[in-house]
PDB file of N, CA and C in Angstrom:
ATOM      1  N   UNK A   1     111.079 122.023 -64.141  1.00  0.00           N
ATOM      2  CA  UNK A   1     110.437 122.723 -63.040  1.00  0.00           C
ATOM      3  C   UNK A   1     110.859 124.186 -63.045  1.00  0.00           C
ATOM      4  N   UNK A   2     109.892 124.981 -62.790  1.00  0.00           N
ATOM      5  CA  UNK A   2     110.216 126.213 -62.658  1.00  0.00           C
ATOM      6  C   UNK A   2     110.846 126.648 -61.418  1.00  0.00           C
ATOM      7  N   UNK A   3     111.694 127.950 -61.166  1.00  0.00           N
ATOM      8  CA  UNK A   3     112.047 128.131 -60.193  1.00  0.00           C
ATOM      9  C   UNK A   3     111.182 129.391 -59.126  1.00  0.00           C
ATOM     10  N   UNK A   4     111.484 129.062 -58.070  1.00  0.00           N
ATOM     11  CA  UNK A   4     110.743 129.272 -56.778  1.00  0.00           C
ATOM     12  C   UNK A   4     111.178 131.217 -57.221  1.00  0.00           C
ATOM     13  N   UNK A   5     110.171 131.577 -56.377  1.00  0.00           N
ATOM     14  CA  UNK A   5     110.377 132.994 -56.478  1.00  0.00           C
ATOM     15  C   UNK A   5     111.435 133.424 -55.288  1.00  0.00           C
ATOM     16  N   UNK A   6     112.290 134.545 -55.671  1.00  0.00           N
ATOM     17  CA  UNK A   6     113.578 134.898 -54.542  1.00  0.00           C
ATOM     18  C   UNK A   6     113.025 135.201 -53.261  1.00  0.00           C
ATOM     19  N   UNK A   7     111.869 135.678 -52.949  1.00  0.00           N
ATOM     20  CA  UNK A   7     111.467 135.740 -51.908  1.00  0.00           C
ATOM     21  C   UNK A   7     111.077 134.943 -51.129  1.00  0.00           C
ATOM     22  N   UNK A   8     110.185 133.428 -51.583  1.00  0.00           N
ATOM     23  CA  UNK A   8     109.740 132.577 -51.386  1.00  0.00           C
ATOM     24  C   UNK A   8     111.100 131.523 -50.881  1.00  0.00           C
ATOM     25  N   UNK A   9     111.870 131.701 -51.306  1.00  0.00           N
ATOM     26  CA  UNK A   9     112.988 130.670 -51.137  1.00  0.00           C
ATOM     27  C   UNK A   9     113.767 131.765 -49.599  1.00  0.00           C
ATOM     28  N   UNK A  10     113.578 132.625 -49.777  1.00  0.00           N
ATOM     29  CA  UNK A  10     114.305 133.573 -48.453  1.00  0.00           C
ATOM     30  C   UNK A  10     113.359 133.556 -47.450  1.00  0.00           C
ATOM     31  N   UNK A  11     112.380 133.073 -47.234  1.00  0.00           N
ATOM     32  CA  UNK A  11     111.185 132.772 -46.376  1.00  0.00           C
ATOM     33  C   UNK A  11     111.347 131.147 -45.619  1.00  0.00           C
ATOM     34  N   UNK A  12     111.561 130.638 -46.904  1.00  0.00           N
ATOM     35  CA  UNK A  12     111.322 128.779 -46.168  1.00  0.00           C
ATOM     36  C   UNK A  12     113.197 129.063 -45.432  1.00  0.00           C
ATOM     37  N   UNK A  13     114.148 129.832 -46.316  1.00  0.00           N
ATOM     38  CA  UNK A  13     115.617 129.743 -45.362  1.00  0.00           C
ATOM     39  C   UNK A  13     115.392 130.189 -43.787  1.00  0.00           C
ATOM     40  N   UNK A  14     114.028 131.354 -43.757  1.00  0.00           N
ATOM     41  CA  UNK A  14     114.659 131.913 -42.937  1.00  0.00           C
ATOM     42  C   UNK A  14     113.564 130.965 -41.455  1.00  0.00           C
ATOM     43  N   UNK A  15     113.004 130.188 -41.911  1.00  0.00           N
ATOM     44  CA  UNK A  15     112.193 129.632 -41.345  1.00  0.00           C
ATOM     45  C   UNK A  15     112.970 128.369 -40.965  1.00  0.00           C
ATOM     46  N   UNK A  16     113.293 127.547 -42.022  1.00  0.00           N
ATOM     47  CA  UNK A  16     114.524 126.384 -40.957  1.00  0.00           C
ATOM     48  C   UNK A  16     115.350 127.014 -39.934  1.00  0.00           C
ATOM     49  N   UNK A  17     116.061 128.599 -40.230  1.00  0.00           N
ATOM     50  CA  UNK A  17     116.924 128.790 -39.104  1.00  0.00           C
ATOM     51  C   UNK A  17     116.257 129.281 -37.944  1.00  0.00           C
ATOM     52  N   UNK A  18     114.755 129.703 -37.778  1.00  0.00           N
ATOM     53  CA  UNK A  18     114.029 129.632 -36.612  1.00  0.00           C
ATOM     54  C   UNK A  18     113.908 128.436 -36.015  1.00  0.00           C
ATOM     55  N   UNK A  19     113.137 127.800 -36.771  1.00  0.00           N
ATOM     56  CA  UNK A  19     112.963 126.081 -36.518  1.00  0.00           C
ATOM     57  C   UNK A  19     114.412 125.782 -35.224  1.00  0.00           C
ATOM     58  N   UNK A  20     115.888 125.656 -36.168  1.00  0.00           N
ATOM     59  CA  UNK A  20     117.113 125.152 -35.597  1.00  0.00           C
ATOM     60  C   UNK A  20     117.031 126.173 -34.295  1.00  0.00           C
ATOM     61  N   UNK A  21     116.870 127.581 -34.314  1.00  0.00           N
ATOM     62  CA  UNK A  21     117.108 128.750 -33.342  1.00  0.00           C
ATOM     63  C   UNK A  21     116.360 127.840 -31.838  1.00  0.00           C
ATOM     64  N   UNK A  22     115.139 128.065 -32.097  1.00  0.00           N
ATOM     65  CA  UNK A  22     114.232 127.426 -31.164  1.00  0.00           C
ATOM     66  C   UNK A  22     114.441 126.265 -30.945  1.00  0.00           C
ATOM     67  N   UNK A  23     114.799 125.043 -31.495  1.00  0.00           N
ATOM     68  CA  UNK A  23     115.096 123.770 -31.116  1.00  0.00           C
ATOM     69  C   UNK A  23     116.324 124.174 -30.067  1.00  0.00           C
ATOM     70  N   UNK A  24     117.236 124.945 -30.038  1.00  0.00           N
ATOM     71  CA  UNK A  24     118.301 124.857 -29.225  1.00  0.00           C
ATOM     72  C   UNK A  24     118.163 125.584 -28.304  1.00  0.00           C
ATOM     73  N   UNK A  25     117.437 126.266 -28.148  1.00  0.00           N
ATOM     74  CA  UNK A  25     117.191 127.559 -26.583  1.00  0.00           C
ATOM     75  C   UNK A  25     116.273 126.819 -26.140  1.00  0.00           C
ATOM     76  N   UNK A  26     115.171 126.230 -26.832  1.00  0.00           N
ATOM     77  CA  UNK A  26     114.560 125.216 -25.615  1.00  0.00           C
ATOM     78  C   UNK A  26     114.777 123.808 -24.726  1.00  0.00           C
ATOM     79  N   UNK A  27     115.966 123.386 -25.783  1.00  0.00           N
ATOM     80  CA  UNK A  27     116.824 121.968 -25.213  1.00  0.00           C
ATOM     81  C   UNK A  27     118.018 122.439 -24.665  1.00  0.00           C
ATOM     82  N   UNK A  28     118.424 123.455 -24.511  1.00  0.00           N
ATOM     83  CA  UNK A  28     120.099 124.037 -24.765  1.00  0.00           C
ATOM     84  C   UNK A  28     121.109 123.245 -24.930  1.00  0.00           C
ATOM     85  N   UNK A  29     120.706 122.599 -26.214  1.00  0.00           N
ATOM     86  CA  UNK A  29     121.897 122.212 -26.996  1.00  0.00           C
ATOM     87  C   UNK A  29     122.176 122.879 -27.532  1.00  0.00           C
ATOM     88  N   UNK A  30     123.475 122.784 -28.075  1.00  0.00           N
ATOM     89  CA  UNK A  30     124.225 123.412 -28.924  1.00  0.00           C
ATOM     90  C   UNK A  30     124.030 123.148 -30.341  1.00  0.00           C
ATOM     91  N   UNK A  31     124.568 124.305 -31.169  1.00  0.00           N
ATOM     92  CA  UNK A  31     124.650 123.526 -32.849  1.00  0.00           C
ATOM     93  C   UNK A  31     125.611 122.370 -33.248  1.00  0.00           C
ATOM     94  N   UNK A  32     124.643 121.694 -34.187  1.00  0.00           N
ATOM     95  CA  UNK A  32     126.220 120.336 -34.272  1.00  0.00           C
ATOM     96  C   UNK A  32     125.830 120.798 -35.934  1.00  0.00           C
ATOM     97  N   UNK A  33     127.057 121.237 -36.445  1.00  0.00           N
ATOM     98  CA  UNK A  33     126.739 121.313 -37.972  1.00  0.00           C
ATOM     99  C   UNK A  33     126.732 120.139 -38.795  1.00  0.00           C
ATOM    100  N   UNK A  34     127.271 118.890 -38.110  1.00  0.00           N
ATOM    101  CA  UNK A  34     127.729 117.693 -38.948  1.00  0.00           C
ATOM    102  C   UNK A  34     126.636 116.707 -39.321  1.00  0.00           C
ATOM    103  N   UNK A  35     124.917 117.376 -38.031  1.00  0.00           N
ATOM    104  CA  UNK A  35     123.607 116.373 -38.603  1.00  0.00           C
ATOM    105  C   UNK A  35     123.435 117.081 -39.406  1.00  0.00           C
ATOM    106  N   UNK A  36     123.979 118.063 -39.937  1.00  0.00           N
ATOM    107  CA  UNK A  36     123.177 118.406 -41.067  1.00  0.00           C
ATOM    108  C   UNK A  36     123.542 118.125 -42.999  1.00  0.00           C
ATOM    109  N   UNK A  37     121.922 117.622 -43.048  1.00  0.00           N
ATOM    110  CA  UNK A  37     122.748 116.842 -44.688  1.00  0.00           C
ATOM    111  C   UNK A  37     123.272 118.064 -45.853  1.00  0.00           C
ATOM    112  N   UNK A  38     123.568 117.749 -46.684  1.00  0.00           N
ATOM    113  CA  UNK A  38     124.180 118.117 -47.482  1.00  0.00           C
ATOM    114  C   UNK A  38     123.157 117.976 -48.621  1.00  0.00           C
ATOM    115  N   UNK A  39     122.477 118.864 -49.624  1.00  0.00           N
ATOM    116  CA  UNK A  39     121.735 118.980 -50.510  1.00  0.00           C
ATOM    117  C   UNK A  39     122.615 118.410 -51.379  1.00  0.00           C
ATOM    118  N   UNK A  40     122.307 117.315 -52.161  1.00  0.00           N
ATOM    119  CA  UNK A  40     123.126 116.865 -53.459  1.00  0.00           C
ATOM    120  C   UNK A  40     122.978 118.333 -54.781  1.00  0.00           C
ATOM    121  N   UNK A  41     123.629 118.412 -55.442  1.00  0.00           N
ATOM    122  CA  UNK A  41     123.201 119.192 -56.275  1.00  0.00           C
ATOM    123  C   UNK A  41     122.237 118.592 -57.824  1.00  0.00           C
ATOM    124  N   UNK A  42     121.359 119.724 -58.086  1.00  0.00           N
ATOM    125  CA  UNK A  42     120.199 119.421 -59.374  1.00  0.00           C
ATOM    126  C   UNK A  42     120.605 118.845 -60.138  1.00  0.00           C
ATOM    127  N   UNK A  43     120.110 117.970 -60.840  1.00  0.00           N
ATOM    128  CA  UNK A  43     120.296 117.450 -62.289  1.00  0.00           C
ATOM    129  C   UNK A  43     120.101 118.694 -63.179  1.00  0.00           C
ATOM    130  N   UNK A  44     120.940 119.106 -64.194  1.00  0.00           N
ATOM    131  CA  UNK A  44     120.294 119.828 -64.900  1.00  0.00           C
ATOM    132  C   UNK A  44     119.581 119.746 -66.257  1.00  0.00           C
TER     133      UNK A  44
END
């Protein structure tokens, strides 16, 4: 597989941390870092 363009990959990052931003100012919860999974790393 080819890899994603640097910009394209700095777009979908910066878009989960809206996603998380907004999930918590509208519930006001807090961050829990521990639901969050852990990307296994690539086969290479």
């Amino acid at each position: 597989l080819a890899r994603k363009p640097i910009k394209l990959a700095a777009v979908a990052l910066a878009n989960k941390i809206a996603r998380i931003a907004w999930k918590m100012m509208t519930t006001g919860q807090t961050y829990d870092g521990a639901r969050m999974q852990v990307a296994s790393p690539r086969a290479a």
